[in-house]
C-alpha atoms as a PDB file:
ATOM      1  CA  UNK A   1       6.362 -89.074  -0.418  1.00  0.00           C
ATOM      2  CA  UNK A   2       9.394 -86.955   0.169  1.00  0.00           C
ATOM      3  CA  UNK A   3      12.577 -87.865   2.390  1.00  0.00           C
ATOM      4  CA  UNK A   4      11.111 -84.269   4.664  1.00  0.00           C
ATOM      5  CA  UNK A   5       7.691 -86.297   4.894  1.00  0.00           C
ATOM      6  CA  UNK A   6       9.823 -89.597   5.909  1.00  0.00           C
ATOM      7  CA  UNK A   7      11.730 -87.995   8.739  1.00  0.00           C
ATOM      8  CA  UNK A   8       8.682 -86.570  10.484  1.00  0.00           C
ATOM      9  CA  UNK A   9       6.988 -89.732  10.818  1.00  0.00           C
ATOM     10  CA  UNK A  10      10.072 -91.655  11.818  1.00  0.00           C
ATOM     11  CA  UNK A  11      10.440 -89.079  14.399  1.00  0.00           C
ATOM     12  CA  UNK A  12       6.535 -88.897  15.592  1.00  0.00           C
ATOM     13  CA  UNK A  13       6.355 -89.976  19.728  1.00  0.00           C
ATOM     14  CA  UNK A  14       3.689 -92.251  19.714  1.00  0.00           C
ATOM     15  CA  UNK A  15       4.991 -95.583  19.186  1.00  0.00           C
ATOM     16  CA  UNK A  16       4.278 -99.018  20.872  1.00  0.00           C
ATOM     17  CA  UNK A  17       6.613-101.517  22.028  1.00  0.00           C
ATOM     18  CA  UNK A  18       6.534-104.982  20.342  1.00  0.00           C
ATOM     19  CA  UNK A  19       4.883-106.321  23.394  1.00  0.00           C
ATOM     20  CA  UNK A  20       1.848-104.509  21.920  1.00  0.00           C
ATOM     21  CA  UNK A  21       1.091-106.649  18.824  1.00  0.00           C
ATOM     22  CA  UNK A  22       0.217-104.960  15.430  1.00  0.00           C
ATOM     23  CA  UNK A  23      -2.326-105.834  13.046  1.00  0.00           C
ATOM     24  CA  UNK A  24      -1.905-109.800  11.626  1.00  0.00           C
ATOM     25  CA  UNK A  25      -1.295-108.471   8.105  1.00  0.00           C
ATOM     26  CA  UNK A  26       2.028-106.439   9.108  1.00  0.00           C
ATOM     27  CA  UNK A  27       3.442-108.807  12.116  1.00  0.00           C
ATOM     28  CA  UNK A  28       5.662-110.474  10.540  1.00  0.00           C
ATOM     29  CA  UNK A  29       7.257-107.662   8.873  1.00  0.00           C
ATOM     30  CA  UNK A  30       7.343-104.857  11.986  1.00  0.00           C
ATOM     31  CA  UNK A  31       8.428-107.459  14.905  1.00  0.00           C
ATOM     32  CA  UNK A  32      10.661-109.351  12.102  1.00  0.00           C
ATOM     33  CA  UNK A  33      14.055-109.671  14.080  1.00  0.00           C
ATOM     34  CA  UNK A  34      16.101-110.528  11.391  1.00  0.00           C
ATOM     35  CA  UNK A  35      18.041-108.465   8.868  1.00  0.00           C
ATOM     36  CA  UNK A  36      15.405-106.836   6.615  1.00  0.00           C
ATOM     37  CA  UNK A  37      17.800-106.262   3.826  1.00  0.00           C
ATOM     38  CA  UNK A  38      17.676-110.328   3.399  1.00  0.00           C
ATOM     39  CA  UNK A  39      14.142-110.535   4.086  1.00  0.00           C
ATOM     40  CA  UNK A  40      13.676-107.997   1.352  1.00  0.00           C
ATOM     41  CA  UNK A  41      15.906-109.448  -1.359  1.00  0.00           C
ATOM     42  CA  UNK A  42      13.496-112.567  -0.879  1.00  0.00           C
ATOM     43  CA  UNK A  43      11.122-110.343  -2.959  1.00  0.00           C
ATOM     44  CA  UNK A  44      13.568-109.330  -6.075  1.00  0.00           C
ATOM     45  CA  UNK A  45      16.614-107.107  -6.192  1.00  0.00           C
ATOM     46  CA  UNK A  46      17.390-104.977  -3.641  1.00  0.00           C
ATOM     47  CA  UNK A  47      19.015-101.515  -4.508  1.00  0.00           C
ATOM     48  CA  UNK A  48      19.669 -98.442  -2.143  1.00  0.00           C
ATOM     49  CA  UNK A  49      19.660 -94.793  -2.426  1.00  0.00           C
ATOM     50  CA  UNK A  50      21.215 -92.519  -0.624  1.00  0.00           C
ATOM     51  CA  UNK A  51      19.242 -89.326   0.654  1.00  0.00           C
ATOM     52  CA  UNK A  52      21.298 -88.250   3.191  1.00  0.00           C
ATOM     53  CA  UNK A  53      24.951 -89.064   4.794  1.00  0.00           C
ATOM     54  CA  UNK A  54      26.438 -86.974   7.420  1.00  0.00           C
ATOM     55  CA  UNK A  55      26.365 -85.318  10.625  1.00  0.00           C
ATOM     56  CA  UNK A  56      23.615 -83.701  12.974  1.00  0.00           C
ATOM     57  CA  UNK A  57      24.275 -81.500  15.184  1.00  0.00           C
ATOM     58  CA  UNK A  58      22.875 -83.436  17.515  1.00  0.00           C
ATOM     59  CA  UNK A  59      24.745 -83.382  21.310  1.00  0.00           C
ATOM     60  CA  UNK A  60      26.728 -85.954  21.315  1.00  0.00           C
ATOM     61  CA  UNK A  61      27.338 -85.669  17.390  1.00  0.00           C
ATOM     62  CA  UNK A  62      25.873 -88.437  15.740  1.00  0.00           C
ATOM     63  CA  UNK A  63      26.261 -89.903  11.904  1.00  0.00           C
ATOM     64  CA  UNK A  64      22.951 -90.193  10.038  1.00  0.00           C
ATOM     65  CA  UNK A  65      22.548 -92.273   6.756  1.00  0.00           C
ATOM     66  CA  UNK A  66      19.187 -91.473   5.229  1.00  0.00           C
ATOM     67  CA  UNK A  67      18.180 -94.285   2.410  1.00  0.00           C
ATOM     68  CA  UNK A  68      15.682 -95.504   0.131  1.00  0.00           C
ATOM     69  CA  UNK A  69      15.456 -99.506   0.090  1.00  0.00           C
ATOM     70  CA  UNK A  70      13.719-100.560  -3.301  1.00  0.00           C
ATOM     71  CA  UNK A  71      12.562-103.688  -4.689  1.00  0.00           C
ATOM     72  CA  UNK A  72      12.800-103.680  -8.739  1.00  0.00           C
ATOM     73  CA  UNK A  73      13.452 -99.925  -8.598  1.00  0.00           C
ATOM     74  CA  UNK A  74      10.386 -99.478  -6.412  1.00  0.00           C
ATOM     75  CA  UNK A  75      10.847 -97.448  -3.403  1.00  0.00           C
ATOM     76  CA  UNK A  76       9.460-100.037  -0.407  1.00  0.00           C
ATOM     77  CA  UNK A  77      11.044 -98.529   2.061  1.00  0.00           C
ATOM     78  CA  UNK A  78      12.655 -95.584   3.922  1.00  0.00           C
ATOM     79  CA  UNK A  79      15.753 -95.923   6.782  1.00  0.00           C
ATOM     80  CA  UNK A  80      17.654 -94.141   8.482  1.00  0.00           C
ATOM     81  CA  UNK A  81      20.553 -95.048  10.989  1.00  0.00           C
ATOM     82  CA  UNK A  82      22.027 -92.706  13.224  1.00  0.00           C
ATOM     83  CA  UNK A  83      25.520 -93.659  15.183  1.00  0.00           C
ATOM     84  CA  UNK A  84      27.512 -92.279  17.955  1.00  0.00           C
ATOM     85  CA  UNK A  85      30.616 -89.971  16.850  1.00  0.00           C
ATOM     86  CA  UNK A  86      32.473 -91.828  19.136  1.00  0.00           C
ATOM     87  CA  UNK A  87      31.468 -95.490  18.364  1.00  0.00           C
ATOM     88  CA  UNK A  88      33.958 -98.288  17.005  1.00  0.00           C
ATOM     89  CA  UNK A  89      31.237 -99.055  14.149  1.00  0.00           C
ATOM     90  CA  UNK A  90      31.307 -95.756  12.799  1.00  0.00           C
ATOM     91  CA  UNK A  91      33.744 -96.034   9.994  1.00  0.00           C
ATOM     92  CA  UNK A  92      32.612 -99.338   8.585  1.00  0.00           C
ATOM     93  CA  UNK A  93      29.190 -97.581   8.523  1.00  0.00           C
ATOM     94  CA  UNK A  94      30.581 -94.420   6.722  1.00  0.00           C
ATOM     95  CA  UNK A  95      32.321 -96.603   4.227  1.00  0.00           C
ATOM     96  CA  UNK A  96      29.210 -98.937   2.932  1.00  0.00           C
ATOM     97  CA  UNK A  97      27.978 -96.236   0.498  1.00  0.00           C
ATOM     98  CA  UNK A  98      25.182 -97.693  -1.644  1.00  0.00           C
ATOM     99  CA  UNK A  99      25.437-101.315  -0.220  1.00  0.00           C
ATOM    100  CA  UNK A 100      22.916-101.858   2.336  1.00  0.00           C
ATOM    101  CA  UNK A 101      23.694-101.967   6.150  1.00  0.00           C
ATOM    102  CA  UNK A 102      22.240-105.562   6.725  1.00  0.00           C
ATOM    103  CA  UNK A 103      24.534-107.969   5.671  1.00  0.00           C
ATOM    104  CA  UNK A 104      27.688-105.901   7.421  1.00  0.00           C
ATOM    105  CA  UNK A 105      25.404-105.550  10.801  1.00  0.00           C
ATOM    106  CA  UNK A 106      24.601-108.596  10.914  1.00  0.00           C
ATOM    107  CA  UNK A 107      27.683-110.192  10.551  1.00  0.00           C
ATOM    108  CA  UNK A 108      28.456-108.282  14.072  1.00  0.00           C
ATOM    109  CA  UNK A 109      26.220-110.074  15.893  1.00  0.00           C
ATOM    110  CA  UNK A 110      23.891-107.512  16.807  1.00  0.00           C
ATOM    111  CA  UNK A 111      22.362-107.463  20.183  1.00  0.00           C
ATOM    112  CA  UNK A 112      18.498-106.357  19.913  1.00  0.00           C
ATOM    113  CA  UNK A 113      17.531-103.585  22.935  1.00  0.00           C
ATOM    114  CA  UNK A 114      14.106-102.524  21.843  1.00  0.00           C
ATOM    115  CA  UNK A 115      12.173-102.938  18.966  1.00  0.00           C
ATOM    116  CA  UNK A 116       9.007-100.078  18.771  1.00  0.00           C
ATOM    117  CA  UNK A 117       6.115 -99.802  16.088  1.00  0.00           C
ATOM    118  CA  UNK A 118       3.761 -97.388  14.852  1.00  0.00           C
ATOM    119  CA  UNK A 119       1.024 -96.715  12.096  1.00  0.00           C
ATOM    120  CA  UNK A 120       1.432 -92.906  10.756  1.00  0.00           C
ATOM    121  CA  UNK A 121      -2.607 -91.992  11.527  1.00  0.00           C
ATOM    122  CA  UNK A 122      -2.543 -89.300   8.900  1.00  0.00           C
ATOM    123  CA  UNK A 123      -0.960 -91.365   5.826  1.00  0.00           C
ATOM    124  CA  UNK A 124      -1.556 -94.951   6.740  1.00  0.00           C
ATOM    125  CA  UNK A 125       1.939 -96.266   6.855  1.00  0.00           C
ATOM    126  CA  UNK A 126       3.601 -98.391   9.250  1.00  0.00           C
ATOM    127  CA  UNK A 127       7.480 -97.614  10.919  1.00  0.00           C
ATOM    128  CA  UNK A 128       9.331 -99.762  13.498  1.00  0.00           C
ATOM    129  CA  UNK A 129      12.405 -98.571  14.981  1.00  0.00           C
ATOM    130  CA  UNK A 130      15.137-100.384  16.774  1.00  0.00           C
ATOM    131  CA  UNK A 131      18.226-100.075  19.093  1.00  0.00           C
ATOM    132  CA  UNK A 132      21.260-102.668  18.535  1.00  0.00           C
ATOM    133  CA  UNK A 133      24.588-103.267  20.616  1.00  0.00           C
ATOM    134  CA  UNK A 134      26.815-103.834  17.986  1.00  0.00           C
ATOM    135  CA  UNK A 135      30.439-104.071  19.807  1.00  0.00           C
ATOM    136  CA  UNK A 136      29.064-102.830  22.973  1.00  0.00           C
ATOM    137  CA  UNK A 137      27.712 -99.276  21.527  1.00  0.00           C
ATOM    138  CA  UNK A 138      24.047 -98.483  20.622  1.00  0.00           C
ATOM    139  CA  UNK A 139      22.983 -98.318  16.421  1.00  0.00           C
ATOM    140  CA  UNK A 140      19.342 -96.778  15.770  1.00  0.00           C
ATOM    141  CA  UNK A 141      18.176 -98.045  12.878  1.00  0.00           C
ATOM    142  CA  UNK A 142      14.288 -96.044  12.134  1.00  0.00           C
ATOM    143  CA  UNK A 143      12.283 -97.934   8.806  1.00  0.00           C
ATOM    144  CA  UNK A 144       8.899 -96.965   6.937  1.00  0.00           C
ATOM    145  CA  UNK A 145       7.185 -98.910   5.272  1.00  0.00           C
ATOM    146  CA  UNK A 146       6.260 -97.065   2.030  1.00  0.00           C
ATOM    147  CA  UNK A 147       2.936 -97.389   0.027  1.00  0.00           C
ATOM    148  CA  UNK A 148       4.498 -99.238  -2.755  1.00  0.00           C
ATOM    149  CA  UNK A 149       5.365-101.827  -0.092  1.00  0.00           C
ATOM    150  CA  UNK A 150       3.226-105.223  -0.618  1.00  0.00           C
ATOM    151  CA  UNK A 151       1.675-106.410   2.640  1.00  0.00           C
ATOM    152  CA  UNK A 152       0.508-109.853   2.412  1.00  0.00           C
END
């Protein structure tokens, strides 16, 4: 699956709110309110790979960072975070570079705002999305579960 493939069904409308539960076998990992880089490296070595870094011309601007989280050099998962041009966060985010997002976020002690799930009908996969305060300012973090990925 390309990174083209990825961003259209990150970006799909139909998506349920965690109030709606999913499917037993994928709970735990969708509505997991945790960091999901340290819930992944439970599973083997983490590594991440860098599709895309900069900014959309979105209005306001915002900073995207497209990656690819893999498990033993298999691709499990696709993210992407997009930031506000003007938030406080944005230059530690900018700076992380291969190194994965979870262990800096979460050392901010991230406020959860939503958390929002969906099953792509046409491939199968499952996404969840989520908006954090961290310092005050809104941080979208988008993730797809890939088919590699190993549901229980």
């Amino acid at each position: 699956m390309n990174a083209t493939t990825c961003r259209a069904i990150l970006h799909a409308r139909d998506w349920h709110s965690e109030s709606v539960l999913p499917p037993p076998a994928v709970r735990d990992w969708l509505l997991y309110r945790g960091s999901l880089t340290a819930k992944l490296r439970q599973h083997g070595e983490l590594s991440v790979h860098i599709e895309h870094e900069g900014w959309r011309d979105d209005t306001p601007p915002v900073w995207q960072r497209d990656a690819w989280l893999a498990i033993h050099h298999d691709r499990w998962i696709y993210a992407e975070t997009r930031i506000a041009q003007t938030a406080s966060a944005l230059r530690a985010l900018q700076t992380l570079g291969a190194a994965p997002i979870g262990p800096w976020l979460y050392q901010q002690n991230p406020q959860r705002l939503s958390l929002h799930w969906r099953r792509d009908p046409a491939s199968g996969l499952y996404a969840r999305k989520s908006t954090l305060l961290v310092h005050g300012e809104p941080l979208h973090i988008a993730e797809l579960f890939l088919a590699a990925f190993p549901w229980p």
